[in-house]
C-alpha atoms as a PDB file:
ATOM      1  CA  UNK A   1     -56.554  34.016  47.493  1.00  0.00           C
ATOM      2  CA  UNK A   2     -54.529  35.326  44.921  1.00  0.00           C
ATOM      3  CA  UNK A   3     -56.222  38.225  43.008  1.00  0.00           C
ATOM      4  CA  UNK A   4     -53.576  39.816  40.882  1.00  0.00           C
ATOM      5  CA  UNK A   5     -50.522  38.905  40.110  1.00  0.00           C
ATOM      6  CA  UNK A   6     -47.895  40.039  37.783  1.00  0.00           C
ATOM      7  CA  UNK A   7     -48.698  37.207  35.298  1.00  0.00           C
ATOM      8  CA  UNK A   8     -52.423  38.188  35.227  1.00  0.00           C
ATOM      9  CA  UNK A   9     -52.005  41.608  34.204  1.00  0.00           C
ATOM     10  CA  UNK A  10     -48.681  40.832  32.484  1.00  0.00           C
ATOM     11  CA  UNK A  11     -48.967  40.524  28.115  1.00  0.00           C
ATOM     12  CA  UNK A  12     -49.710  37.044  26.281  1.00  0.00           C
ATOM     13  CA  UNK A  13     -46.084  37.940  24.524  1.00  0.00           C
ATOM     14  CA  UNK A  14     -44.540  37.946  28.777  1.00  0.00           C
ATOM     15  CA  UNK A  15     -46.662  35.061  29.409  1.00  0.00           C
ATOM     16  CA  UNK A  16     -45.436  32.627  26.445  1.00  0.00           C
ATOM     17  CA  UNK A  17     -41.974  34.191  27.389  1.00  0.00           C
ATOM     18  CA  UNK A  18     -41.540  32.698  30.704  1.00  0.00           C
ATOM     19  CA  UNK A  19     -44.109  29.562  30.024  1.00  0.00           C
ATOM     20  CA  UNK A  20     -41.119  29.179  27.092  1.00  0.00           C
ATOM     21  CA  UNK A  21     -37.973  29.554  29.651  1.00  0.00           C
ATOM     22  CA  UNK A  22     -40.053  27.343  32.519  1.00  0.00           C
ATOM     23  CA  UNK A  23     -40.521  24.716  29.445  1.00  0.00           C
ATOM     24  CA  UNK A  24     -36.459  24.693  28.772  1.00  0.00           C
ATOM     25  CA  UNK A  25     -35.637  24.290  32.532  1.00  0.00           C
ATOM     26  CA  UNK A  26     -37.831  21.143  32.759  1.00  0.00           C
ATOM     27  CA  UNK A  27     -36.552  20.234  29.252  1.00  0.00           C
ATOM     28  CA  UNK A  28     -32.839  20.788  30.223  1.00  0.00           C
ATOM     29  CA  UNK A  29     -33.100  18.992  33.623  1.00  0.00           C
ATOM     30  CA  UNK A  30     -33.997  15.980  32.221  1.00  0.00           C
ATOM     31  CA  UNK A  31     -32.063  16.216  28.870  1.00  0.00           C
ATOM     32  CA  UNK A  32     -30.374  12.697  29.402  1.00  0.00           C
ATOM     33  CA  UNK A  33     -34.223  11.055  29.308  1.00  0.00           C
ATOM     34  CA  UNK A  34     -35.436  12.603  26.333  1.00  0.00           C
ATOM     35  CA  UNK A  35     -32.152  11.769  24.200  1.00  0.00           C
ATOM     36  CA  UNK A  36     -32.792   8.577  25.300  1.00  0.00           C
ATOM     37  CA  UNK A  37     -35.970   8.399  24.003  1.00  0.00           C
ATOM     38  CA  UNK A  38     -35.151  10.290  21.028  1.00  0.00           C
ATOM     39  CA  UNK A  39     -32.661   7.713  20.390  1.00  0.00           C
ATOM     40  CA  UNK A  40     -34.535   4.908  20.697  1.00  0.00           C
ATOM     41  CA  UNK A  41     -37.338   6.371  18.627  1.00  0.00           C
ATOM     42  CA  UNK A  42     -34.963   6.787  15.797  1.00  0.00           C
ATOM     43  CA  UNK A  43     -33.884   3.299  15.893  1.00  0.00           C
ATOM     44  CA  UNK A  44     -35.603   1.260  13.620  1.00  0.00           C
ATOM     45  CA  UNK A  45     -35.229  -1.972  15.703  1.00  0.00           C
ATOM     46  CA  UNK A  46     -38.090  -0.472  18.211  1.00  0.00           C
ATOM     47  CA  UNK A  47     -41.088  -0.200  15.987  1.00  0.00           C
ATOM     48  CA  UNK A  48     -43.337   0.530  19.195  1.00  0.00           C
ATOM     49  CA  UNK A  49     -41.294   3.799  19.146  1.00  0.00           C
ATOM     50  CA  UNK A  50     -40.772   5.088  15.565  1.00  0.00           C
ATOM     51  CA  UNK A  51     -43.834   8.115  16.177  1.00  0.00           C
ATOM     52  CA  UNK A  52     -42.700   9.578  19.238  1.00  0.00           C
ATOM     53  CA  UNK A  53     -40.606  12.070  18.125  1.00  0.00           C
ATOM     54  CA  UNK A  54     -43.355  13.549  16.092  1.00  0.00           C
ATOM     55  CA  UNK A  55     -45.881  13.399  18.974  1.00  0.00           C
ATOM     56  CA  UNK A  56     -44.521  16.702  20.642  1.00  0.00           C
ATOM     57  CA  UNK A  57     -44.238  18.663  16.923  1.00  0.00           C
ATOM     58  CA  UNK A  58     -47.966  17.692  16.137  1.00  0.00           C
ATOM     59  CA  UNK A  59     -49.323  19.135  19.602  1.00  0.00           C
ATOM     60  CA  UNK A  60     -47.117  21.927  18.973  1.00  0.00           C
ATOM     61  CA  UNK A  61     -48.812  22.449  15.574  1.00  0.00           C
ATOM     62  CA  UNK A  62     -52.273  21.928  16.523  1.00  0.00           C
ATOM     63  CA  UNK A  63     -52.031  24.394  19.224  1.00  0.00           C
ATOM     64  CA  UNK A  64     -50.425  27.225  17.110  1.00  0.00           C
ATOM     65  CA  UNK A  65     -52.989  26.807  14.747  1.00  0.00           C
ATOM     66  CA  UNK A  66     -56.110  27.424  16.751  1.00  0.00           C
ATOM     67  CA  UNK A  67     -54.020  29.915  19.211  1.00  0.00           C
ATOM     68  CA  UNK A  68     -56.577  32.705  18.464  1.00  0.00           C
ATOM     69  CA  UNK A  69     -59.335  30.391  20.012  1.00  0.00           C
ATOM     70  CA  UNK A  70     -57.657  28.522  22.791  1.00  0.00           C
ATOM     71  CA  UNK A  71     -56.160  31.884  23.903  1.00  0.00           C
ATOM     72  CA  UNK A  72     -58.832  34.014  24.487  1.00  0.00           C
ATOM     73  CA  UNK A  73     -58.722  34.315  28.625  1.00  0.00           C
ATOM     74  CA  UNK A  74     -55.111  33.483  30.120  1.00  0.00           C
ATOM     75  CA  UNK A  75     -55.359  33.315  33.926  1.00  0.00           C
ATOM     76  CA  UNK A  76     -53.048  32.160  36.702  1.00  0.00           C
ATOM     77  CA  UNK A  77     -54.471  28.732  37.627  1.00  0.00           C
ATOM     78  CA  UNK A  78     -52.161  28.268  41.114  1.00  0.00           C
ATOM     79  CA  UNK A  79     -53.928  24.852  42.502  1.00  0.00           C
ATOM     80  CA  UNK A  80     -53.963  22.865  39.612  1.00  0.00           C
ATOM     81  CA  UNK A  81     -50.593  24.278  38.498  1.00  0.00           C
ATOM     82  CA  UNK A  82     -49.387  22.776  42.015  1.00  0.00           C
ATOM     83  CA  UNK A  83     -51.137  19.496  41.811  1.00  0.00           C
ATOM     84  CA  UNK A  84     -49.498  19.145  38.211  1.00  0.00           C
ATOM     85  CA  UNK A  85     -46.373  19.869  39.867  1.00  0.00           C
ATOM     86  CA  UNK A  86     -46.341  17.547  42.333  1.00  0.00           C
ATOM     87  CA  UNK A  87     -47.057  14.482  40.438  1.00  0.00           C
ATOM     88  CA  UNK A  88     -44.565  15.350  38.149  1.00  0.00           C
ATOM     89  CA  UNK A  89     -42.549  15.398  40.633  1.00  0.00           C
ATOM     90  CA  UNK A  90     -43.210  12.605  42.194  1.00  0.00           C
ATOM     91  CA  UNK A  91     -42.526  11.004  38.703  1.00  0.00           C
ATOM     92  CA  UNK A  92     -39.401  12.572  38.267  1.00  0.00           C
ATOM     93  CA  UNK A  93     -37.990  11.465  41.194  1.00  0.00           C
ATOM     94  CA  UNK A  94     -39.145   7.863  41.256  1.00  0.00           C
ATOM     95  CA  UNK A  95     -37.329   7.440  37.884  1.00  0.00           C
ATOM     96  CA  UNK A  96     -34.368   9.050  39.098  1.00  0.00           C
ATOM     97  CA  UNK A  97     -34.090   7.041  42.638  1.00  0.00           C
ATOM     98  CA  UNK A  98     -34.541   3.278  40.811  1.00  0.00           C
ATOM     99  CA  UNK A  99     -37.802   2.579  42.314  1.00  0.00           C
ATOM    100  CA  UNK A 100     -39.114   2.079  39.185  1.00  0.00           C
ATOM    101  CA  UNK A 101     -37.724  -1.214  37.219  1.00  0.00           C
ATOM    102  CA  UNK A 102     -34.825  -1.069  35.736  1.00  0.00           C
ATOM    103  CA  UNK A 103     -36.665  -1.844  32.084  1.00  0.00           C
ATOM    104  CA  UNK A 104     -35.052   1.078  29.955  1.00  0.00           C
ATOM    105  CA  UNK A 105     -38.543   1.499  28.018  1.00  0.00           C
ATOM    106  CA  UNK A 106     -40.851   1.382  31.357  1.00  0.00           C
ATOM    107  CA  UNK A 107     -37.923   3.705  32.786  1.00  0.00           C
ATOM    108  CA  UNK A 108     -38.110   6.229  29.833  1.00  0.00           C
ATOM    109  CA  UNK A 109     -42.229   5.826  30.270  1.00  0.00           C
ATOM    110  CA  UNK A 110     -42.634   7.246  33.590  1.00  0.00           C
ATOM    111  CA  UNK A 111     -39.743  10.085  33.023  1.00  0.00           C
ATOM    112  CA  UNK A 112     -41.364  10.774  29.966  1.00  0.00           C
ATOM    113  CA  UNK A 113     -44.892  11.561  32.141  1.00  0.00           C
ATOM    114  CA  UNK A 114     -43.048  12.998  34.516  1.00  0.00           C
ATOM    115  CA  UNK A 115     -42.055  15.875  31.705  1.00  0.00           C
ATOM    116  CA  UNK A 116     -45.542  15.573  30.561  1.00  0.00           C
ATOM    117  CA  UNK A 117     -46.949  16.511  33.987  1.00  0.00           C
ATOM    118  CA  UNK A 118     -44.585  19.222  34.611  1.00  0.00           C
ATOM    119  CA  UNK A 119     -45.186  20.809  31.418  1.00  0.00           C
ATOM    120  CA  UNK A 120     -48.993  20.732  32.070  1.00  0.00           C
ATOM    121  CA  UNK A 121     -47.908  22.586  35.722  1.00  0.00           C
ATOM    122  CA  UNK A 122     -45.846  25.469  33.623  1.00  0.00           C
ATOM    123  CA  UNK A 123     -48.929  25.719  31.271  1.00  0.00           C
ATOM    124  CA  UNK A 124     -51.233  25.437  33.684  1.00  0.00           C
ATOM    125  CA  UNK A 125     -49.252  28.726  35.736  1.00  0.00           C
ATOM    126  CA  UNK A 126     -48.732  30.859  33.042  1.00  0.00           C
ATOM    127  CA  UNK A 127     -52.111  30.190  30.759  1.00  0.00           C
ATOM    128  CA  UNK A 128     -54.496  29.338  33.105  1.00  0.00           C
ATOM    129  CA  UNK A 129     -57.146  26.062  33.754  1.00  0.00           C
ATOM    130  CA  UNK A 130     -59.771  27.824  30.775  1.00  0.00           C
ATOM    131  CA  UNK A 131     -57.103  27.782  28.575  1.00  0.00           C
ATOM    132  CA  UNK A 132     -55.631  24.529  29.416  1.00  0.00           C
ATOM    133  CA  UNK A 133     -59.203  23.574  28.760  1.00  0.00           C
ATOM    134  CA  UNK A 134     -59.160  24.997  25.621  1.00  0.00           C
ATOM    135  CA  UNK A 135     -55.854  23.256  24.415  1.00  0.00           C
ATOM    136  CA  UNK A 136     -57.701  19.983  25.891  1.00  0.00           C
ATOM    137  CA  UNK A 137     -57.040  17.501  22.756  1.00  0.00           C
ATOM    138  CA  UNK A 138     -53.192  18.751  21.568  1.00  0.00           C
ATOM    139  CA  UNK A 139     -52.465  18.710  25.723  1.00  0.00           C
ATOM    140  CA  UNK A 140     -54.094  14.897  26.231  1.00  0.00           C
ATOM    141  CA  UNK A 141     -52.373  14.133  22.563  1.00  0.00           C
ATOM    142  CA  UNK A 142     -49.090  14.774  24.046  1.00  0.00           C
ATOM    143  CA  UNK A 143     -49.769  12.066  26.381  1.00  0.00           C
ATOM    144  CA  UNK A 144     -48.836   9.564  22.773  1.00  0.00           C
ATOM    145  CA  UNK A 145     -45.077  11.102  23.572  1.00  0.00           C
ATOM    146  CA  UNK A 146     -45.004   7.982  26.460  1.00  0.00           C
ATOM    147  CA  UNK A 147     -43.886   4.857  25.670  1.00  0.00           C
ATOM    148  CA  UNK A 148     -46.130   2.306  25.956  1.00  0.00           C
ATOM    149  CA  UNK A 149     -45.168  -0.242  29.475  1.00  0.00           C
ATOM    150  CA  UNK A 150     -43.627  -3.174  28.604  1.00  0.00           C
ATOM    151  CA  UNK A 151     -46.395  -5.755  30.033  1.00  0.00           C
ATOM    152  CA  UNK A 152     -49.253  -3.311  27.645  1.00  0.00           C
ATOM    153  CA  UNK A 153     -47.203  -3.453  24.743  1.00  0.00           C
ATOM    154  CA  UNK A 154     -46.723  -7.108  24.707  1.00  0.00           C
ATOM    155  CA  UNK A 155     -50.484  -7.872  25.627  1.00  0.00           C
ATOM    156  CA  UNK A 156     -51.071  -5.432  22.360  1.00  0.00           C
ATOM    157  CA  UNK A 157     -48.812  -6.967  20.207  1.00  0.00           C
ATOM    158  CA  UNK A 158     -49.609 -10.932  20.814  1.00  0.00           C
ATOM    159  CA  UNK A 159     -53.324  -9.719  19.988  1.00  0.00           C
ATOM    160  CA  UNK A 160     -52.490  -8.031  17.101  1.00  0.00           C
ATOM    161  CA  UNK A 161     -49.930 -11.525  16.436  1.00  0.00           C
ATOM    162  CA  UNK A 162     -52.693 -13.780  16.904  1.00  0.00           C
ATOM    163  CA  UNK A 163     -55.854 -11.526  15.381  1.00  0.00           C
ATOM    164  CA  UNK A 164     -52.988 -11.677  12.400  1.00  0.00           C
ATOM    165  CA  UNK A 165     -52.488 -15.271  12.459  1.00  0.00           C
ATOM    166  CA  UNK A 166     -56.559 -16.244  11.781  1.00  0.00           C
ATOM    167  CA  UNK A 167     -56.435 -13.826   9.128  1.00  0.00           C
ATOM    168  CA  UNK A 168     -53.701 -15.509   7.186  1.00  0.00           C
ATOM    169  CA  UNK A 169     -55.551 -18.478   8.057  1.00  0.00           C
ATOM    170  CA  UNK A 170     -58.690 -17.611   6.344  1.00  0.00           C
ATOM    171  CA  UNK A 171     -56.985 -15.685   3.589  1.00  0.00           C
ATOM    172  CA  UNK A 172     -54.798 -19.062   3.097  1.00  0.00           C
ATOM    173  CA  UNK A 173     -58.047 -21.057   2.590  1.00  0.00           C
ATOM    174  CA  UNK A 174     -59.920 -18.182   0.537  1.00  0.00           C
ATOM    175  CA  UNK A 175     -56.838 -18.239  -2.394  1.00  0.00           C
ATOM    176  CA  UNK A 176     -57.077 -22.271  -2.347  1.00  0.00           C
ATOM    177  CA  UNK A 177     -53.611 -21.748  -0.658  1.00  0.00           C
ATOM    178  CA  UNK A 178     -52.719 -25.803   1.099  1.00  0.00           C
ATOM    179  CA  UNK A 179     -51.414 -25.405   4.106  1.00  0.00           C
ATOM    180  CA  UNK A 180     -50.654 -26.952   7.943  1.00  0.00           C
ATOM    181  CA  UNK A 181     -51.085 -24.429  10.633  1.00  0.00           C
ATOM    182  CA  UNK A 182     -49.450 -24.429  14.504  1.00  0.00           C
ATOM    183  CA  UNK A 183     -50.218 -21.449  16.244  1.00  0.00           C
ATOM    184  CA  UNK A 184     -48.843 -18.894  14.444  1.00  0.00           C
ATOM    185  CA  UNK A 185     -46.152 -21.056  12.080  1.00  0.00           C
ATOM    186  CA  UNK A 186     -47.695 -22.069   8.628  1.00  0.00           C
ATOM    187  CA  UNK A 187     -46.306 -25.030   6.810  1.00  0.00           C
ATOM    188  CA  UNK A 188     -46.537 -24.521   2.705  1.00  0.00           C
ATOM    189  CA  UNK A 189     -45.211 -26.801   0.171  1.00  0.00           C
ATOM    190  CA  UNK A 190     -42.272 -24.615  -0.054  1.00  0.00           C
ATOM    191  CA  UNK A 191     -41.905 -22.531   2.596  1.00  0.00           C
ATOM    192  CA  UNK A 192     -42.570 -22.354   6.623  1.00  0.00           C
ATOM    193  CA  UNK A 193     -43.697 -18.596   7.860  1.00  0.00           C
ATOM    194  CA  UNK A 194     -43.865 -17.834  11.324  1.00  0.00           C
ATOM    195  CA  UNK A 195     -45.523 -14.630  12.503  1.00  0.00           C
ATOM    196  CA  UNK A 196     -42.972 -13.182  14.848  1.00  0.00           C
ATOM    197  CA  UNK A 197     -43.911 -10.410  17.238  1.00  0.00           C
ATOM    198  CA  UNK A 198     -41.937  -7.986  15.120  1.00  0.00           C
ATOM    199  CA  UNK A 199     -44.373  -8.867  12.174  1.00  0.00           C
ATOM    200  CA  UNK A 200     -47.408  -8.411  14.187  1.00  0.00           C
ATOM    201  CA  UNK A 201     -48.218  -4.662  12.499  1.00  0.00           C
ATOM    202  CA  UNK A 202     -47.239  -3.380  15.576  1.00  0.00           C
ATOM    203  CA  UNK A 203     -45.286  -0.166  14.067  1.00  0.00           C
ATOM    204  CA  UNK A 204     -48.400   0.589  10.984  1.00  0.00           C
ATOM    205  CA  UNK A 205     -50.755  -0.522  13.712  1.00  0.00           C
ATOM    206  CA  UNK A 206     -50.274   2.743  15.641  1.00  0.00           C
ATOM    207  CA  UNK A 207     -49.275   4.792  12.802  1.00  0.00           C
ATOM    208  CA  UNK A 208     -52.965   4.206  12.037  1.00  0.00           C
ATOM    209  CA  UNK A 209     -54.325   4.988  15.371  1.00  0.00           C
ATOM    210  CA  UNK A 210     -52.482   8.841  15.549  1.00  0.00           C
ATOM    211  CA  UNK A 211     -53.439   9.684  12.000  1.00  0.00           C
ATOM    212  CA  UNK A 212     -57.431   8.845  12.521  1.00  0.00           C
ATOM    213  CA  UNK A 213     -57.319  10.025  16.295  1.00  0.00           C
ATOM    214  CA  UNK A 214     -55.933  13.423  14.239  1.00  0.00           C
ATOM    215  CA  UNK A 215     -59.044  12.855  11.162  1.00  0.00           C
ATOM    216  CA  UNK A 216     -61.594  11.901  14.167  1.00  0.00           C
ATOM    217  CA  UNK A 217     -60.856  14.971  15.618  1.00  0.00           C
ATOM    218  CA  UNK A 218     -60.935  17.185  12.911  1.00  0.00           C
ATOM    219  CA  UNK A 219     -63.400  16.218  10.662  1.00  0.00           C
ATOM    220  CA  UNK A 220     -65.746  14.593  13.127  1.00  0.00           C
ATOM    221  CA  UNK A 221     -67.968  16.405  15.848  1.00  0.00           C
ATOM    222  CA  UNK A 222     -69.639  13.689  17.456  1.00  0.00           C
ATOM    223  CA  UNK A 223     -67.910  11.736  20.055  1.00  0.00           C
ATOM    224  CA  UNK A 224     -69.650   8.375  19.450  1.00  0.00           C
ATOM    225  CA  UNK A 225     -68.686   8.365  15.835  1.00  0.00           C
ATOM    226  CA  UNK A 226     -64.769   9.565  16.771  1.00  0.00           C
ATOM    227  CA  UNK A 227     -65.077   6.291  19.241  1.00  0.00           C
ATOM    228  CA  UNK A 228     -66.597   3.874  16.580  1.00  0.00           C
ATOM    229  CA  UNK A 229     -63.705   5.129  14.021  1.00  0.00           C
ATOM    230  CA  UNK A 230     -61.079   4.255  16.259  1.00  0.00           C
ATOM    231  CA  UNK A 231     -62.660   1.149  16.772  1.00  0.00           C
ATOM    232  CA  UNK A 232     -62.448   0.171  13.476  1.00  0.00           C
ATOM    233  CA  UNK A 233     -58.643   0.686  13.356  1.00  0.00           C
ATOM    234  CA  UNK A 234     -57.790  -2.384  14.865  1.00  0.00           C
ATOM    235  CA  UNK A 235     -59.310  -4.919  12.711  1.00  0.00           C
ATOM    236  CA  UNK A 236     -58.803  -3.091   9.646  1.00  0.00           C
ATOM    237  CA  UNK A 237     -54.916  -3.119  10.999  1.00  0.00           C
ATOM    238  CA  UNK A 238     -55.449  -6.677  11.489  1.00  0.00           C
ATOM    239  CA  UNK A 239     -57.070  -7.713   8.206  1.00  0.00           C
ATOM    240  CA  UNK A 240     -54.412  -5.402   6.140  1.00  0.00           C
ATOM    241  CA  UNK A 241     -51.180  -6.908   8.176  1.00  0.00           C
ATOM    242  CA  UNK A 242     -52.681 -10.588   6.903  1.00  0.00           C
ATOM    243  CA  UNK A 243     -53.113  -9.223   3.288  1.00  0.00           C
ATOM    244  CA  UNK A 244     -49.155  -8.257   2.898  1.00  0.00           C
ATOM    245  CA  UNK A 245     -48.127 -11.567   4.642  1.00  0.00           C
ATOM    246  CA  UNK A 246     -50.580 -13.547   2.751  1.00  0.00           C
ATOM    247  CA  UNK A 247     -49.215 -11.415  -0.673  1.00  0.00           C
ATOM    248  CA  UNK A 248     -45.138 -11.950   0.275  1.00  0.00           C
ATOM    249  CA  UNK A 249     -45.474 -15.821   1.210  1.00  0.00           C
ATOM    250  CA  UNK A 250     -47.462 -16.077  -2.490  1.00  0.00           C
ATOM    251  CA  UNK A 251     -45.184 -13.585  -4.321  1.00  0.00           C
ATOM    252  CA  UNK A 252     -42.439 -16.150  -2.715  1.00  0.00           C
ATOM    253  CA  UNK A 253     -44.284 -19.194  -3.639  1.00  0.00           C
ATOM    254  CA  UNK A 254     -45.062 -18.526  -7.208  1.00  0.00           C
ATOM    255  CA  UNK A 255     -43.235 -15.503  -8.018  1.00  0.00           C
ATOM    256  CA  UNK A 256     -39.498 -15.385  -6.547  1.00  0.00           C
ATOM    257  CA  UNK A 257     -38.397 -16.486  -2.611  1.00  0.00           C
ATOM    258  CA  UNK A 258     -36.594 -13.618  -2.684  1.00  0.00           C
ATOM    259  CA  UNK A 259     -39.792 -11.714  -1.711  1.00  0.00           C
ATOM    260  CA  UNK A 260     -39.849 -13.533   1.654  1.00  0.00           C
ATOM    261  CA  UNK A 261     -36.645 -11.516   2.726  1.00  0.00           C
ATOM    262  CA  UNK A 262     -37.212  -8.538   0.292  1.00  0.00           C
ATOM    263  CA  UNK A 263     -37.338  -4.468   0.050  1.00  0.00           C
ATOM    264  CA  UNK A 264     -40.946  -5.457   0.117  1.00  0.00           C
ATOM    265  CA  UNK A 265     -40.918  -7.470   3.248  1.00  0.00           C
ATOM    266  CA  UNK A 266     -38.196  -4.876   5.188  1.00  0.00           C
ATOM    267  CA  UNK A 267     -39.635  -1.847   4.151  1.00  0.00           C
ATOM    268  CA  UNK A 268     -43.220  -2.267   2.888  1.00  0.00           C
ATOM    269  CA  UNK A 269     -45.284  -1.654   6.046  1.00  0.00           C
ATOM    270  CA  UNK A 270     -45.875   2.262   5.134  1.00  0.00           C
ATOM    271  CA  UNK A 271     -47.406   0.796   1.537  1.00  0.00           C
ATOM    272  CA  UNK A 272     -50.385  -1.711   3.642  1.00  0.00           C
ATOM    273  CA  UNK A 273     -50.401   1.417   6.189  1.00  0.00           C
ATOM    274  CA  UNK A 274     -51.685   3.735   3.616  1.00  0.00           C
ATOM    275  CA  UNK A 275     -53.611   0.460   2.187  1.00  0.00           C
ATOM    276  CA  UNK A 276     -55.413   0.390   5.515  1.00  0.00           C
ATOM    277  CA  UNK A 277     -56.438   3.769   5.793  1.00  0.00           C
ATOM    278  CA  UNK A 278     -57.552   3.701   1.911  1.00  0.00           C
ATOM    279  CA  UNK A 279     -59.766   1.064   3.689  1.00  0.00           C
ATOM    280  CA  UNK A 280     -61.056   2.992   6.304  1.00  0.00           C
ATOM    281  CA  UNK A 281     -61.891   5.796   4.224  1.00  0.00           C
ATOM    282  CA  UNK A 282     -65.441   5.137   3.603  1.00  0.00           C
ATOM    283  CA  UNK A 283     -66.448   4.708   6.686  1.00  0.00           C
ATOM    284  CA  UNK A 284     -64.359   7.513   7.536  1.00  0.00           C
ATOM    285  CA  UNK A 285     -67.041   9.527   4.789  1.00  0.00           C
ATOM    286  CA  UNK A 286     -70.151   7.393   6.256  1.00  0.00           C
ATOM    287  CA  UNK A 287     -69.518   8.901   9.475  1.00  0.00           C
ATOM    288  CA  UNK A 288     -68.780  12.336   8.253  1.00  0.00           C
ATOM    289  CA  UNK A 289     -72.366  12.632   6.127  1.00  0.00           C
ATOM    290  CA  UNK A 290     -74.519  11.135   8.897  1.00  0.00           C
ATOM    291  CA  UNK A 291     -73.675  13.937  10.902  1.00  0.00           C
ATOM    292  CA  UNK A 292     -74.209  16.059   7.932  1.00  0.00           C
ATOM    293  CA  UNK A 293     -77.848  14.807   7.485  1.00  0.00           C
ATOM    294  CA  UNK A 294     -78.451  14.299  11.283  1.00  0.00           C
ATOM    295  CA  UNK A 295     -77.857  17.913  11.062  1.00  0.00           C
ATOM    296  CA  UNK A 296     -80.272  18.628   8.461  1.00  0.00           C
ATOM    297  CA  UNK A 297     -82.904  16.505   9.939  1.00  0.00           C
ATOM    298  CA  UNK A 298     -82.392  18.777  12.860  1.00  0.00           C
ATOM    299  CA  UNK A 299     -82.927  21.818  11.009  1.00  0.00           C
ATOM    300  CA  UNK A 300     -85.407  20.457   9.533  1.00  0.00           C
ATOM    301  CA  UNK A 301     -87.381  19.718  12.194  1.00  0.00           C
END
């Protein structure tokens, strides 16, 4: 058993020192990975992808700004430091040795946990298991850095698709809007829309999720409520992703076609993102004052 070791007695300045050089050797070693990803990320053509680069920067930030809390007792954690280290490892070298499938995004998934896990080993080394601990959320949230597997991300996106597609259906009937429906086509009297996976509100869909994982956790203290606003992402995703196909295919209709294929169409999903979160606001503030007057009652009492 170790008892003391240079890192235990060393300074938190020494210990974020070489937890900061151990984080740029994993970092550099897999270099080509990550630009991958970054790349990828930055294209606009992969929606699934857009947040990723942020992921790492909001941990980051989160961290920093509680550091005075989460870094109260810095230990040398040694066993779960090693068990860290060996999955990553194990990660890192099944992506490198093509036993994984050659699917670039389900490649760049398990090198990307691979990092994750090795990263967790450093911290868990340098900081400790109480720390670590401490850090819980911004550590697990750094887990949103992996690209989602091909076979999830499809099975996510045809719900979203076809959760969509009744929408627009009942939407389409509520406006008096005629119309023949097959699966997810619509024939109108002028026009025939087809929800294609890329219009599924896959992209504002988990925009969404990360900013109310980030208001559940901060303005919420109760787990079940964090849960039930999550929850209520998806259909609120779903119901706002109907309203701006619904409003382009009757802007085209009776306003201009050039809507169909407009700025409005190619570049409006951040406008029904911050529409949806408008609508989940209240129940955002529902949540937030029955703690409030659970809390009182408790007092109270």
């Amino acid at each position: 058993m170790i008892t003391e070791t240079l890192f235990e007695n060393g300074t938190a300045f020494r210990r974020s020192v070489l937890f900061g050089i151990f984080s740029l050797i994993v970092l550099g070693t897999a270099f080509n990975p990550i630009r991958q990803l970054v790349q990828l990320s930055l294209n606009g053509e992969n929606a699934d992808l857009s947040y990723i680069v942020l992921i790492p920067v909001i941990s980051f930030v989160l961290i920093y700004w509680d550091r005075q809390r989460i870094f109260l007792q810095p230990r040398t954690s040694v066993g779960p430091a090693v068990g860290a280290l060996v999955v990553g490892a194990i990660l890192f070298l099944s992506g490198n040795t093509g036993v994984v499938t050659a699917d670039e995004k389900n490649h760049l998934a398990v090198m990307t946990a691979a990092i994750i896990a090795l990263l967790y080993s450093g911290f868990l080394f340098f900081y400790g298991s109480t720390v670590f601990k401490a850090a819980l959320f911004p550590m697990l949230f750094l887990n949103l850095a992996i690209p989602m597997p091909t076979l999830v991300l499809e099975a996510f996106t045809n719900f979203l698709l076809r959760g969509s597609a009744e929408m627009v259906s009942l939407l389409f009937a509520i406006t008096g809007t005629p119309y023949y429906r097959e699966g997810a086509s619509f024939v109108l009297s002028r026009v025939t829309i087809t929800i294609a996976p890329e219009c599924s509100g896959i992209r504002s869909t988990l925009g969404m999720y990360i900013v109310t994982l980030l208001a559940a956790r901060l303005l919420l203290r109760s787990n079940t409520r964090r849960i039930l606003l999550l929850v209520a992402v998806v259909p609120i995703s779903v119901f706002k992703n109907a309203v701006r196909i619904v409003t382009l295919t009757l802007l085209g209709l009776h306003v201009d076609m050039s809507f169909l294929n407009g700025k409005l169409h190619q570049d409006g999903g951040i406008v029904f993102m911050m529409i949806g979160l408008l609508l989940l606001y209240p129940f955002l503030v529902f949540l937030i004052r029955s703690e409030k007057s659970g809390l009182y009652r408790g007092v109270q009492s």
